[in-house]
C-alpha atoms as a PDB file:
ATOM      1  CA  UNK A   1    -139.632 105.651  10.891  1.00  0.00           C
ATOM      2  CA  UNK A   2    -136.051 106.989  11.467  1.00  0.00           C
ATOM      3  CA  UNK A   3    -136.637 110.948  12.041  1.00  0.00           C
ATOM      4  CA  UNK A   4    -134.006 113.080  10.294  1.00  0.00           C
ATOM      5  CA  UNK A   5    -131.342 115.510  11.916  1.00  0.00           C
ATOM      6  CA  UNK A   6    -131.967 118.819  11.141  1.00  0.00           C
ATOM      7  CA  UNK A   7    -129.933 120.385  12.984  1.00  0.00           C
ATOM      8  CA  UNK A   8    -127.086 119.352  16.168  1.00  0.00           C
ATOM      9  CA  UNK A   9    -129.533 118.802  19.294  1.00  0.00           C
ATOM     10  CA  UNK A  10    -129.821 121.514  21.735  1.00  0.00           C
ATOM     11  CA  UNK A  11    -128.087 119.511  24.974  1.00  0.00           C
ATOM     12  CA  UNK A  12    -125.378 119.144  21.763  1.00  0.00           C
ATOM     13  CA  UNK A  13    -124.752 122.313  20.813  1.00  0.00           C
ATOM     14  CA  UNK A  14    -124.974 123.299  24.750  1.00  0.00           C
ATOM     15  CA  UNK A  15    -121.604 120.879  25.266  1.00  0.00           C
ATOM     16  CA  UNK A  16    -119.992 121.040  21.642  1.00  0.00           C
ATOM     17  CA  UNK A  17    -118.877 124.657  22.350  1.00  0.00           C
ATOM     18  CA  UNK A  18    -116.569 123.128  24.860  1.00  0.00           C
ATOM     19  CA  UNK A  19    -114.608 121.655  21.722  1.00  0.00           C
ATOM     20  CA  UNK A  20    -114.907 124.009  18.891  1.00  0.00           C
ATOM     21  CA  UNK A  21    -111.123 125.440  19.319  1.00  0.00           C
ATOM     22  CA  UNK A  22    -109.774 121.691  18.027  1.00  0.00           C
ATOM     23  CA  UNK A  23    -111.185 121.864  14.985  1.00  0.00           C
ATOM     24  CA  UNK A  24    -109.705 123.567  12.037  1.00  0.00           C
ATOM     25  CA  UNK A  25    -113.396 124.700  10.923  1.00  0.00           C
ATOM     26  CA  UNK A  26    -117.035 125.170  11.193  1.00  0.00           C
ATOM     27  CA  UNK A  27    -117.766 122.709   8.743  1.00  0.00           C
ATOM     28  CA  UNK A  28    -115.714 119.927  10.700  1.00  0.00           C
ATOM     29  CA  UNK A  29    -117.468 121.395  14.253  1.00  0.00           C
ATOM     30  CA  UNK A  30    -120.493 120.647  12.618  1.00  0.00           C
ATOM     31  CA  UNK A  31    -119.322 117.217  11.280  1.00  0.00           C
ATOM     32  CA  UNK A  32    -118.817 116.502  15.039  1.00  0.00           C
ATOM     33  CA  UNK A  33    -122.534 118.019  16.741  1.00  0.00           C
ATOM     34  CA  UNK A  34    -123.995 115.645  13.967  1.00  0.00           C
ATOM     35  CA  UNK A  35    -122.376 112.813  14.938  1.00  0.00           C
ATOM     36  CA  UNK A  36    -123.135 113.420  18.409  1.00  0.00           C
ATOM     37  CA  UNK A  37    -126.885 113.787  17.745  1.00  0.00           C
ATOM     38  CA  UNK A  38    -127.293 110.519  15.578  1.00  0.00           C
ATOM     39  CA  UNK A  39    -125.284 109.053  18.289  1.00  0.00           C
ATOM     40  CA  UNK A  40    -127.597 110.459  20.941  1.00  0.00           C
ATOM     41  CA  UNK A  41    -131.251 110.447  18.925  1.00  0.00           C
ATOM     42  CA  UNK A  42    -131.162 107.652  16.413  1.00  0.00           C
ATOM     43  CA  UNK A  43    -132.192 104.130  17.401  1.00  0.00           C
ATOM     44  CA  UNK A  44    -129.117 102.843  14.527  1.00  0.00           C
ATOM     45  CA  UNK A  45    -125.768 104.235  15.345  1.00  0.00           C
ATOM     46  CA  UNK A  46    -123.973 103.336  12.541  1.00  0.00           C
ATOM     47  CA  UNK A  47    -122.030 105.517  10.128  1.00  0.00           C
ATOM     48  CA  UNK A  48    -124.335 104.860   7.135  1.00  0.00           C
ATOM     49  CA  UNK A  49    -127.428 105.705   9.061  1.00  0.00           C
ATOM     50  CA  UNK A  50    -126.267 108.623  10.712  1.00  0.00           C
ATOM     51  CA  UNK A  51    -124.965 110.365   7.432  1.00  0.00           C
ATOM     52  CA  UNK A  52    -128.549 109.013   5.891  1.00  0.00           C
ATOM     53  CA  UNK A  53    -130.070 111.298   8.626  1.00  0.00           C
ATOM     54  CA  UNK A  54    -128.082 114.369   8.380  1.00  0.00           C
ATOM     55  CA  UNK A  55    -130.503 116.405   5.901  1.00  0.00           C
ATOM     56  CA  UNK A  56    -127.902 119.951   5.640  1.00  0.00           C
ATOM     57  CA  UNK A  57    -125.655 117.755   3.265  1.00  0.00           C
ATOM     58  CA  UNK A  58    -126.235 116.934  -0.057  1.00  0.00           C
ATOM     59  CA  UNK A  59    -122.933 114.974  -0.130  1.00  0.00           C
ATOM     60  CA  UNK A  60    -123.499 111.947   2.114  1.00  0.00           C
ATOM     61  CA  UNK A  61    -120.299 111.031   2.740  1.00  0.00           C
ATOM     62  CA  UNK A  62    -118.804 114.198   3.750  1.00  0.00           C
ATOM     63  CA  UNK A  63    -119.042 113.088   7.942  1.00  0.00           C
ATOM     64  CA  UNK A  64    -117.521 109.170   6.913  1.00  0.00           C
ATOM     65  CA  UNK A  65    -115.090 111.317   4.952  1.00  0.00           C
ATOM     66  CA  UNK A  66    -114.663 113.845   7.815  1.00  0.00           C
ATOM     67  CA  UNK A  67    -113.717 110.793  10.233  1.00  0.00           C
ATOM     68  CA  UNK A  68    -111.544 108.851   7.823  1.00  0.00           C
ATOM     69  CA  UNK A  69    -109.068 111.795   6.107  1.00  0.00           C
ATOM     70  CA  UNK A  70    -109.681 114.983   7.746  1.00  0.00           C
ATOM     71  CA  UNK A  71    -106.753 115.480  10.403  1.00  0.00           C
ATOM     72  CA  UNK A  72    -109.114 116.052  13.124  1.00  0.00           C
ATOM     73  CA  UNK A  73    -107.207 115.960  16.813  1.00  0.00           C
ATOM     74  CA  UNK A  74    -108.868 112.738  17.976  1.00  0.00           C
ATOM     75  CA  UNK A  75    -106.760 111.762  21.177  1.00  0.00           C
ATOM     76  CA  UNK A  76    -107.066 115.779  21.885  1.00  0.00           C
ATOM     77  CA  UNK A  77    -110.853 115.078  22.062  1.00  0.00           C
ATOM     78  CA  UNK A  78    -111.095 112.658  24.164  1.00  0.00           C
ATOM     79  CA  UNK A  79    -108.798 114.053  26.248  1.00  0.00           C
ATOM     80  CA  UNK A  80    -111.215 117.035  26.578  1.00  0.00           C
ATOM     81  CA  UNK A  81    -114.031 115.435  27.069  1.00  0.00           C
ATOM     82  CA  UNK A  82    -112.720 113.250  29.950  1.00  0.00           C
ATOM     83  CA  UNK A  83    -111.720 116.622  31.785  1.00  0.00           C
ATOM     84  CA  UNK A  84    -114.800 118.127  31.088  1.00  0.00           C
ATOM     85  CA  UNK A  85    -116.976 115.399  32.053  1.00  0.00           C
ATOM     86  CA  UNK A  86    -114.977 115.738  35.158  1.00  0.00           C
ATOM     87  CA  UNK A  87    -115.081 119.073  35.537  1.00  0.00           C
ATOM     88  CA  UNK A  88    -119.350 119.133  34.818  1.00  0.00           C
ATOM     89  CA  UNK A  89    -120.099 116.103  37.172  1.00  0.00           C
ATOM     90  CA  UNK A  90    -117.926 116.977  40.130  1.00  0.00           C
ATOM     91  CA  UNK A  91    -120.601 118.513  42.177  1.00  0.00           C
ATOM     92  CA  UNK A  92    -122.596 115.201  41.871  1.00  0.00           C
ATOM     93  CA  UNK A  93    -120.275 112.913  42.032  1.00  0.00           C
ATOM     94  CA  UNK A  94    -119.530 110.647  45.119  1.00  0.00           C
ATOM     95  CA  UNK A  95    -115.975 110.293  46.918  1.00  0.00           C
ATOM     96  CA  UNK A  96    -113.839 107.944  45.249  1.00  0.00           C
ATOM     97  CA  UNK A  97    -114.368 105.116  47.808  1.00  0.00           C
ATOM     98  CA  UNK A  98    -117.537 105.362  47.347  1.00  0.00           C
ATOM     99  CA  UNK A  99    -117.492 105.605  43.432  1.00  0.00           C
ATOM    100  CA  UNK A 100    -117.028 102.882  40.441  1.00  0.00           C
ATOM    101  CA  UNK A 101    -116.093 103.572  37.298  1.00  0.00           C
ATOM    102  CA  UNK A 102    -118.587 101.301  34.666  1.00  0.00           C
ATOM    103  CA  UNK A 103    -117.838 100.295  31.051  1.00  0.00           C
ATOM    104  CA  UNK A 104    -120.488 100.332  28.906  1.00  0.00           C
ATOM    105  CA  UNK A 105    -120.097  96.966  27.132  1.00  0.00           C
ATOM    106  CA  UNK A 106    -122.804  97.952  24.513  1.00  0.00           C
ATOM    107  CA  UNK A 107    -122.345  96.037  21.181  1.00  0.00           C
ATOM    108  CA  UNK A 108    -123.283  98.233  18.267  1.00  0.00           C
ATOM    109  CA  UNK A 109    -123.419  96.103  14.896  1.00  0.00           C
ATOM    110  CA  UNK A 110    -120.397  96.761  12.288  1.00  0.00           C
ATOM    111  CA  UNK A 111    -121.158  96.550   8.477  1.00  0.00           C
ATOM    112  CA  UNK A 112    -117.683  94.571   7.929  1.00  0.00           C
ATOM    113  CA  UNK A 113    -114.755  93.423   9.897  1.00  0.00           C
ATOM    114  CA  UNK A 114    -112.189  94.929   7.136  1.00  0.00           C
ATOM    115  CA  UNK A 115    -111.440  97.197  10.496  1.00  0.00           C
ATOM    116  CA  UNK A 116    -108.811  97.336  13.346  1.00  0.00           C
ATOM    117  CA  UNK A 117    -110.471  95.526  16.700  1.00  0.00           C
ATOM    118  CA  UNK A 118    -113.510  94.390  15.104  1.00  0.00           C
ATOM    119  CA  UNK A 119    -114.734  91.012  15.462  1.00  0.00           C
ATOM    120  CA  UNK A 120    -117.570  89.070  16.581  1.00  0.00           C
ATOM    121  CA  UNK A 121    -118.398  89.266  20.060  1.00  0.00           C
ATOM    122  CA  UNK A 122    -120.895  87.821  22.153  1.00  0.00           C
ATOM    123  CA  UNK A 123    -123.961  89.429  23.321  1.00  0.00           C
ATOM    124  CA  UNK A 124    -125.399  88.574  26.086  1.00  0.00           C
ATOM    125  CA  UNK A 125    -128.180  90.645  25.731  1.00  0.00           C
ATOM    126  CA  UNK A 126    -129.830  88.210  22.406  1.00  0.00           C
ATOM    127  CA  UNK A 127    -127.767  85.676  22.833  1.00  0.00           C
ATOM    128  CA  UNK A 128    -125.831  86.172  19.436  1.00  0.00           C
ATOM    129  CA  UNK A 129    -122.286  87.102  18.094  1.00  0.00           C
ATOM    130  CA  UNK A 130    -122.675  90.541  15.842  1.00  0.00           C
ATOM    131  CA  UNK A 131    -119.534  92.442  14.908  1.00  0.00           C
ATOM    132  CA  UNK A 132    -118.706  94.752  17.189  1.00  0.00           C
ATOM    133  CA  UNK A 133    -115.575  96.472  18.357  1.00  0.00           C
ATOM    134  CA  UNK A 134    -113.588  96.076  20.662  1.00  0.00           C
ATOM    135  CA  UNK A 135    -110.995  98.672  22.215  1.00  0.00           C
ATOM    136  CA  UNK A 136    -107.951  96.911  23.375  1.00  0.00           C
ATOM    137  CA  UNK A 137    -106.734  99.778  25.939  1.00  0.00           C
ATOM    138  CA  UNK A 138    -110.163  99.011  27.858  1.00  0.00           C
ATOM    139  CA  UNK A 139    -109.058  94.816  28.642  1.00  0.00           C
ATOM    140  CA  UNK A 140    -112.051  93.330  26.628  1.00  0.00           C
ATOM    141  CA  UNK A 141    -114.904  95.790  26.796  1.00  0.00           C
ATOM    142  CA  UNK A 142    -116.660  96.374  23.725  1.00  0.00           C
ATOM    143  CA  UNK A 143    -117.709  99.672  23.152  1.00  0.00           C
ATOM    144  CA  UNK A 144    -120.813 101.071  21.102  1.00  0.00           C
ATOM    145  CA  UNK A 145    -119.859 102.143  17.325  1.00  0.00           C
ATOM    146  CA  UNK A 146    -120.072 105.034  16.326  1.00  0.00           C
END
């Protein structure tokens, strides 16, 4: 039974506050804690199920809207959130000789392949070849969807 989002999850809204100056409103700040908690809580990551889950909207595709036309600062956000995962883990993180840096090669199944990058990959994990994306600045790594 997939569970609905109610509302951003608390460890969300604890670490979302760090980005609520690059967005142009609350209703695209809450666009983003939504996505983070389907991302986070629901078993499906995909687009489709995670607007399915968000209960606050009666439009369901305000958040694929949100991510498709709304001129949120992308590359700004990811820029943030590498310096503040930095900046939140540096107490527990090891020296850098002693450290790796791990990509998460997680294949997260795409609904089409109409998209930049996306392709069918192999899993090794089942042993098949889902669509799944793959981000060319990482040298082959597939990344999860989302």
């Amino acid at each position: 039974m997939q569970l609905p989002i109610i509302t951003p999850a608390p460890l969300v809204r604890v670490h979302a506050e760090a980005f609520r100056d690059l967005f142009e409103n609350r209703c695209q700040f809450r666009h983003f804690e939504n996505y983070l908690t389907g991302l986070m809580v629901l078993p499906n990551k995909s687009m489709a199920n995670i607007t399915r889950c968000v209960i606050e909207s009666s439009d369901k595709t305000n958040l694929s809207r949100y991510f498709s036309k709304d001129l949120w600062l992308q590359e700004q956000v990811n820029d943030r959130r590498i310096k503040y995962m930095l900046r939140e883990t540096k107490q527990v993180r090891l020296s850098r000789d002693r450290s790796a840096l791990i990509l998460d090669d997680t294949l997260c199944e795409q609904v089409g392949n109409l998209f930049e990058y996306v392709d069918r990959h192999y899993n090794p994990g089942d042993g098949n070849y889902p669509l799944a994306l793959e981000l060319p600045r990482f040298s082959g790594h597939m990344v999860a969807c989302g």
